[in-house]
Protein backbone atom coordinates (compact mmCIF):
# COMPACT_ATOMS: atom_id res chain seq x y z
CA UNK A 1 117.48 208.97 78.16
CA UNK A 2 114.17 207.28 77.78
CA UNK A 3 112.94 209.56 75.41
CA UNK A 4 115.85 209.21 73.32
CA UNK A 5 115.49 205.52 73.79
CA UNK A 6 111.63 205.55 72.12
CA UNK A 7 113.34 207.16 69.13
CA UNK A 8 114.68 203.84 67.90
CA UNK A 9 110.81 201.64 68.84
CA UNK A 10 107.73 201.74 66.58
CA UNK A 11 105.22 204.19 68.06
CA UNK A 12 102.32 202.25 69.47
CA UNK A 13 98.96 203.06 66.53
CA UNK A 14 96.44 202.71 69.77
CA UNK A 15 96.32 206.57 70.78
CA UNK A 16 94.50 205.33 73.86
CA UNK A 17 97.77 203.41 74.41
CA UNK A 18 99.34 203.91 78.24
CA UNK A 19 101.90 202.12 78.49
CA UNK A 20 104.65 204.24 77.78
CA UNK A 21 108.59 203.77 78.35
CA UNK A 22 107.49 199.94 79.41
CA UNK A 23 107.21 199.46 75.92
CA UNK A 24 110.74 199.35 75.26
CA UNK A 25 111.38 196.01 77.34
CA UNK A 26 108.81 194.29 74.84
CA UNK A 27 110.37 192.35 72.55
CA UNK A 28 107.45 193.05 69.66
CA UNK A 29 107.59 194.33 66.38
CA UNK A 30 104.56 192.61 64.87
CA UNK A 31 101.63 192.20 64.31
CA UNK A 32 100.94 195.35 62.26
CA UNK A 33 97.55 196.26 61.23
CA UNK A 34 96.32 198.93 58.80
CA UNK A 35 100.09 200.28 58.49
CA UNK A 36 100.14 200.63 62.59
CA UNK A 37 101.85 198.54 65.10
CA UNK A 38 100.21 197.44 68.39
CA UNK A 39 102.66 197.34 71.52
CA UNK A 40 100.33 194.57 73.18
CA UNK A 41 97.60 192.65 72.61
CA UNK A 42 94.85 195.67 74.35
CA UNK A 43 96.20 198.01 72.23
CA UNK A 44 95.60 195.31 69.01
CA UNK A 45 92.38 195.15 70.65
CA UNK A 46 91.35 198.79 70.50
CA UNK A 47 92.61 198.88 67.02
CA UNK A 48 90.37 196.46 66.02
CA UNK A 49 87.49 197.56 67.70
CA UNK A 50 87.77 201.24 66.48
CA UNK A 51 88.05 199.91 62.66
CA UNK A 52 84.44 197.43 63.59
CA UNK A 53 82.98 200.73 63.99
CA UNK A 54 84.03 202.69 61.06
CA UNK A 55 83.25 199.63 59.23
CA UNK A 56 79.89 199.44 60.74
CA UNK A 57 79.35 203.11 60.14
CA UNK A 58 79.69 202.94 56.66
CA UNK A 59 83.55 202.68 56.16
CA UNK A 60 82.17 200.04 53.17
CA UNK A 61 80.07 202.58 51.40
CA UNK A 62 81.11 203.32 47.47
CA UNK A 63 81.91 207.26 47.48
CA UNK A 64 81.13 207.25 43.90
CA UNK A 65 77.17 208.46 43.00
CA UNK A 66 76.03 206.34 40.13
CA UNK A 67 73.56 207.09 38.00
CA UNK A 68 70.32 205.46 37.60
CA UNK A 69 69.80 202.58 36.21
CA UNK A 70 67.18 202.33 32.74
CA UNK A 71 64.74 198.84 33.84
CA UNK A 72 66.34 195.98 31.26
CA UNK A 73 63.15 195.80 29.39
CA UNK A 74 62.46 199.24 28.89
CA UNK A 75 65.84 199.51 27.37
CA UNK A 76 65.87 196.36 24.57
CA UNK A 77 62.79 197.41 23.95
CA UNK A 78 64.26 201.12 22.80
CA UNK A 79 67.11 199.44 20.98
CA UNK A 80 64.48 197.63 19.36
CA UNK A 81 65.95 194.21 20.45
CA UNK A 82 62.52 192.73 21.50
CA UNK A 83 58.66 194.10 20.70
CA UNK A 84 56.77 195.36 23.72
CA UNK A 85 54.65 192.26 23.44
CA UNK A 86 57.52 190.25 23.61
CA UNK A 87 58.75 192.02 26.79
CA UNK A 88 54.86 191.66 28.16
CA UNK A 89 54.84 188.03 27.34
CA UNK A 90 58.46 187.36 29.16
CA UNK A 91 57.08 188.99 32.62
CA UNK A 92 54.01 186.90 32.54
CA UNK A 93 56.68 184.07 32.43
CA UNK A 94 58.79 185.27 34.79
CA UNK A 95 55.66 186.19 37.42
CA UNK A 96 54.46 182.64 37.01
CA UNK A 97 57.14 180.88 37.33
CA UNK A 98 58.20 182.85 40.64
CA UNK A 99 54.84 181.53 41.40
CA UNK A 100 55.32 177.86 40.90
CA UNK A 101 58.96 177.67 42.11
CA UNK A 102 59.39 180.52 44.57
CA UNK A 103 63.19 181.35 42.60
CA UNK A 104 62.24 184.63 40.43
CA UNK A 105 64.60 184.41 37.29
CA UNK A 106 66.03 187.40 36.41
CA UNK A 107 64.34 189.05 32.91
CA UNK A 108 67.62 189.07 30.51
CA UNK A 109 67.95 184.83 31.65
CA UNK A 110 64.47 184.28 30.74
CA UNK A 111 64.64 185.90 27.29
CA UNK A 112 68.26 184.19 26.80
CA UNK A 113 66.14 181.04 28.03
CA UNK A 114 62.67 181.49 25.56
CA UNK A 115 65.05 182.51 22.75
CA UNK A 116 64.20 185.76 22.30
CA UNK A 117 67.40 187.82 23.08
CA UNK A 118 71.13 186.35 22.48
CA UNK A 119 74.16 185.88 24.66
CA UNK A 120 76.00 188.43 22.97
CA UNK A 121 73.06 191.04 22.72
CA UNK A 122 72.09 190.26 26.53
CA UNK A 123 75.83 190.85 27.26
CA UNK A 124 75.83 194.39 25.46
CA UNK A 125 72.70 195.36 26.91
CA UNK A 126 74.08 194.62 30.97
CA UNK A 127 76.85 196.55 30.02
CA UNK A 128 75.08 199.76 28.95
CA UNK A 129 72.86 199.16 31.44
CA UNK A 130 75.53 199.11 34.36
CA UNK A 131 77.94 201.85 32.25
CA UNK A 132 81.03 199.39 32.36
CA UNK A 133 83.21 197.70 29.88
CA UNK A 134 82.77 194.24 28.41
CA UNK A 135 85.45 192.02 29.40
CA UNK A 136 86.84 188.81 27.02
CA UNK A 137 87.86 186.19 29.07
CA UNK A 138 89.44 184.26 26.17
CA UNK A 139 92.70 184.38 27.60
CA UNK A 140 91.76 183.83 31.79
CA UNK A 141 94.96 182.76 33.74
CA UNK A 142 93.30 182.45 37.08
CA UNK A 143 96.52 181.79 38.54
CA UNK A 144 98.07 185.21 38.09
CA UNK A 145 95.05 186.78 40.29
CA UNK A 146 94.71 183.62 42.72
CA UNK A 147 94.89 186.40 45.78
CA UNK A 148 92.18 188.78 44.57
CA UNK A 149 89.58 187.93 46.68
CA UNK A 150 88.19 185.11 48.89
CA UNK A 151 86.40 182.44 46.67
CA UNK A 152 83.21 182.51 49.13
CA UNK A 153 82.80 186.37 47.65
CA UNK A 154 83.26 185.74 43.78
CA UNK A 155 80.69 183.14 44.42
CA UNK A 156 78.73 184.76 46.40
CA UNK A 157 78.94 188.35 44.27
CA UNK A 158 79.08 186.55 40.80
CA UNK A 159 82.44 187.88 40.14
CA UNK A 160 85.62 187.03 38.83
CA UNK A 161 89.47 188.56 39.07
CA UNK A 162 90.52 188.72 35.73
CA UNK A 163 94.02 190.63 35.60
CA UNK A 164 95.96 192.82 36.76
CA UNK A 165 98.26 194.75 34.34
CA UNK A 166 100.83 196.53 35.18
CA UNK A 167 100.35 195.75 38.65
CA UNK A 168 98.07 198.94 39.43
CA UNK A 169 94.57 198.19 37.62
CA UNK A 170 92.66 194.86 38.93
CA UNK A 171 89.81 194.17 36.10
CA UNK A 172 87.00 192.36 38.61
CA UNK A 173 84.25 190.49 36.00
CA UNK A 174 80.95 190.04 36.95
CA UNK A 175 77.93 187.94 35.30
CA UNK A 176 74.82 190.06 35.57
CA UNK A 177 75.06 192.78 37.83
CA UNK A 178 78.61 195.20 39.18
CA UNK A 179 78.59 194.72 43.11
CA UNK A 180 80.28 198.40 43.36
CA UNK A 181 80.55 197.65 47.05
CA UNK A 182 82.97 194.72 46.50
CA UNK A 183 84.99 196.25 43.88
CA UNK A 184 85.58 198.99 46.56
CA UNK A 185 86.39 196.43 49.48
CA UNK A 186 88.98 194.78 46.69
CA UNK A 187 90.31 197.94 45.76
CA UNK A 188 90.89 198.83 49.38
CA UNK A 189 92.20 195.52 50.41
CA UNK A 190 94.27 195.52 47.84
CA UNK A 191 95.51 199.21 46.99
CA UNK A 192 94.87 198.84 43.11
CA UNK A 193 92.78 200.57 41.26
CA UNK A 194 89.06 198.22 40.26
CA UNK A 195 87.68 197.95 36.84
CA UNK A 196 84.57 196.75 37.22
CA UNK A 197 82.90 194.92 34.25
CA UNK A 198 79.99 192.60 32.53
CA UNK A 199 81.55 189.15 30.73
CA UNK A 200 79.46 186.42 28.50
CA UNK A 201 77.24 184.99 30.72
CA UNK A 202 78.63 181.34 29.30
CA UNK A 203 82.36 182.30 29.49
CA UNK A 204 81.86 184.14 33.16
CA UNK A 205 81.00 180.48 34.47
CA UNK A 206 83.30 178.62 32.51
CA UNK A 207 86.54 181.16 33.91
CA UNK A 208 85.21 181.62 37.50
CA UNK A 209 84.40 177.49 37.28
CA UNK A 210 88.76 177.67 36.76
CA UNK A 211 89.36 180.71 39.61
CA UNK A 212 87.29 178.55 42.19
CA UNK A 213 89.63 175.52 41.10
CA UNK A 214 92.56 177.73 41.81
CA UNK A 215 94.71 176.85 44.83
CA UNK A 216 93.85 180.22 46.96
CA UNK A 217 94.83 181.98 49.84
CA UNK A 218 93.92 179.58 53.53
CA UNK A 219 90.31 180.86 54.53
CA UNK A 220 88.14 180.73 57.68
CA UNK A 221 84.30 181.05 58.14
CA UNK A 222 82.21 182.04 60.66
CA UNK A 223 79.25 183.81 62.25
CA UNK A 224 79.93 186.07 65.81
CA UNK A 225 76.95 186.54 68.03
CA UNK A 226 77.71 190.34 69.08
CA UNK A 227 80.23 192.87 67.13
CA UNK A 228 82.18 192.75 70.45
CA UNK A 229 82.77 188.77 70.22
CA UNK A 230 83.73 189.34 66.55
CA UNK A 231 86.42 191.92 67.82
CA UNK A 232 87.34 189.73 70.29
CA UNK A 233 87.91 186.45 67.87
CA UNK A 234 89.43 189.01 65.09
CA UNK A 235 92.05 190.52 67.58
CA UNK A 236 92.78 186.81 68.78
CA UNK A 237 93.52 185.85 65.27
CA UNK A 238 96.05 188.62 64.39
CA UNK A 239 97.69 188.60 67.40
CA UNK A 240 98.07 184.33 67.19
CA UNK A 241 99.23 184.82 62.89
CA UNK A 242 101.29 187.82 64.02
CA UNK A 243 101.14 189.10 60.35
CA UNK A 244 103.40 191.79 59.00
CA UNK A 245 100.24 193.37 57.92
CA UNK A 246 96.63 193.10 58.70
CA UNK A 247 93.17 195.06 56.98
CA UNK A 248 89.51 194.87 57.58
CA UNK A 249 87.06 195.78 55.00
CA UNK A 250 83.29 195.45 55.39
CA UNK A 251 81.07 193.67 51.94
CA UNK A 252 77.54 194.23 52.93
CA UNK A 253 77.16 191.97 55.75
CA UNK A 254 80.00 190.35 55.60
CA UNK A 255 83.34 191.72 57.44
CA UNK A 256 86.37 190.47 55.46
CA UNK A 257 90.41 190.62 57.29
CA UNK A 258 93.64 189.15 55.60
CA UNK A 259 96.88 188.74 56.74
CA UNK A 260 99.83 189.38 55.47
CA UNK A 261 102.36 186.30 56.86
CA UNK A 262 105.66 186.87 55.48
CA UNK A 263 105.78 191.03 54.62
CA UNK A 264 104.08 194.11 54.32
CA UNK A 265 100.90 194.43 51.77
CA UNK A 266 102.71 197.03 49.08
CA UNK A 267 99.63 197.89 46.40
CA UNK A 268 98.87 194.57 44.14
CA UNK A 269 98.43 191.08 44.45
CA UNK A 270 100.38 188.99 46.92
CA UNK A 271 101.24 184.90 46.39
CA UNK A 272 98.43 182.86 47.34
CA UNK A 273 100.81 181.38 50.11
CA UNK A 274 101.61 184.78 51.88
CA UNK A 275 97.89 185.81 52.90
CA UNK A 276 95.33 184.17 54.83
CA UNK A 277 91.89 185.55 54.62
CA UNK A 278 89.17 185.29 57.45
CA UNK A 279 85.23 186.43 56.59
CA UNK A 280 82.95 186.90 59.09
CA UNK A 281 79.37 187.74 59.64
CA UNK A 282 77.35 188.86 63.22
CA UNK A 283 74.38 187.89 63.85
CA UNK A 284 73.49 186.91 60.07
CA UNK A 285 73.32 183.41 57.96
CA UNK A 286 77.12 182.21 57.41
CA UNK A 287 78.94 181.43 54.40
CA UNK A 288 76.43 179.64 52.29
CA UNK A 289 74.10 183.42 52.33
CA UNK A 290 74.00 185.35 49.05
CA UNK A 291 75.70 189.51 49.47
């Protein structure tokens, strides 16, 4: 009887779960998380805890190799885009004015800067250098990818959501340098597939200047002393939003969760109003840190 009872309940994801038959006199049927269900807030808990650790172990890291990358001056300086003595001259610059200011300015910027190299020439020379696509953001409707990702990470990353066609390819922009480990978080958190790729310096700031403007998804900050407080506070927040769907994904040092309020994540982007988004750090600067 009780076995043919369970039949008709969610399975409990928690395969340390003991409860058993008294499962069936609980009235739950959220909050999911990671396409489980949790029959009580310990089993959320374990859940949690056991996705910390794959996190922490790695569960983040790109399984992609990618190739080397050829030093930006070496390679204008093949293309014949600048002389060596103009390359020699620009990191004299660039070593005295880390010097003076203590902010070392990266060596495309400082020949964009002097004159030497142009927008459009730096722009084709980040995107051989990185092996990606160059992306026109003439036509940026920041609204139609207002759920991509938190705002903290494009600004933090240098990168911008720029479309999603078809609903199963997210292009994710960036201004100077692909962060391959958040296009993998984004693709994970979002089950589409990430293009990542290099946009005009000048445009990129102009568009994500728009995407930051954007109303987003409701987002929370903050910094846990100990992995086992940020389990704690992480299991506390899912089981008080009892989403339909929870993930966790791991950005460097930055641990990243969204809820799903009102259904199930299927792949692609959800409404800004249906998510909620909490990033978290432990034992590292907060918010305002660079990835």
């Amino acid at each position: 009887m009780v076995a043919r009872a369970q039949s008709f309940f969610p399975n409990c994801a928690n395969p340390r779960c003991s409860t058993g038959w008294m499962r069936l006199w609980r009235s739950r049927r959220v909050p999911g998380f990671e396409g489980g269900w949790a029959c009580s807030p310990e089993c959320m808990g374990n859940l949690v805890a056991a996705a910390l650790r794959r996190e922490m172990a790695g569960g983040n890291a790109v399984p992609t190799a990618y190739p080397h990358r050829v030093p930006m001056g070496l390679m204008l300086v093949e293309q014949n885009k600048i002389t060596p003595a103009e390359l020699h001259l620009a990191l004299e610059g660039q070593r005295r004015s880390a010097e003076e200011t203590g902010e070392r300015i990266r060596l495309g910027e400082w020949l964009l800067r002097s004159g030497v190299l142009s927008e459009p020439a730096l722009t084709r020379a980040l995107s051989a250098q990185w092996n990606c696509p160059v992306f026109s953001l003439d036509d940026y409707r920041p609204a139609e990818v207002a759920a991509a990702l938190p705002r903290f990470l494009s600004e933090a990353a240098g990168a911008v959501p720029v479309g999603a066609p078809g609903g199963r390819l997210l292009y994710l922009a960036f201004s100077s340098r692909i962060d391959r480990s958040l296009s993998y978080a984004v693709e994970r958190m979002t089950g589409l597939r990430v293009a990542a790729g290099i946009a005009p310096d000048s445009a990129f700031r102009a568009a994500q200047e728009r995407f930051l403007a954007t109303p987003a998804p409701p987002a929370r900050y903050l910094e846990a002393a100990s992995s086992w407080v940020l389990g704690r506070t992480i299991t506390k927040a899912i089981e008080a939003a009892k989403p339909m769907e929870a993930r966790l994904t791991r950005i460097h040092d930055y641990y990243w969760l969204r809820l799903w309020r009102r259904e199930a994540a299927p792949p692609g982007l959800p409404a800004a109003d249906a998510v909620e988004d909490l990033l978290a750090t432990v034992g590292t600067p907060g918010r305002r840190g660079k990835i």
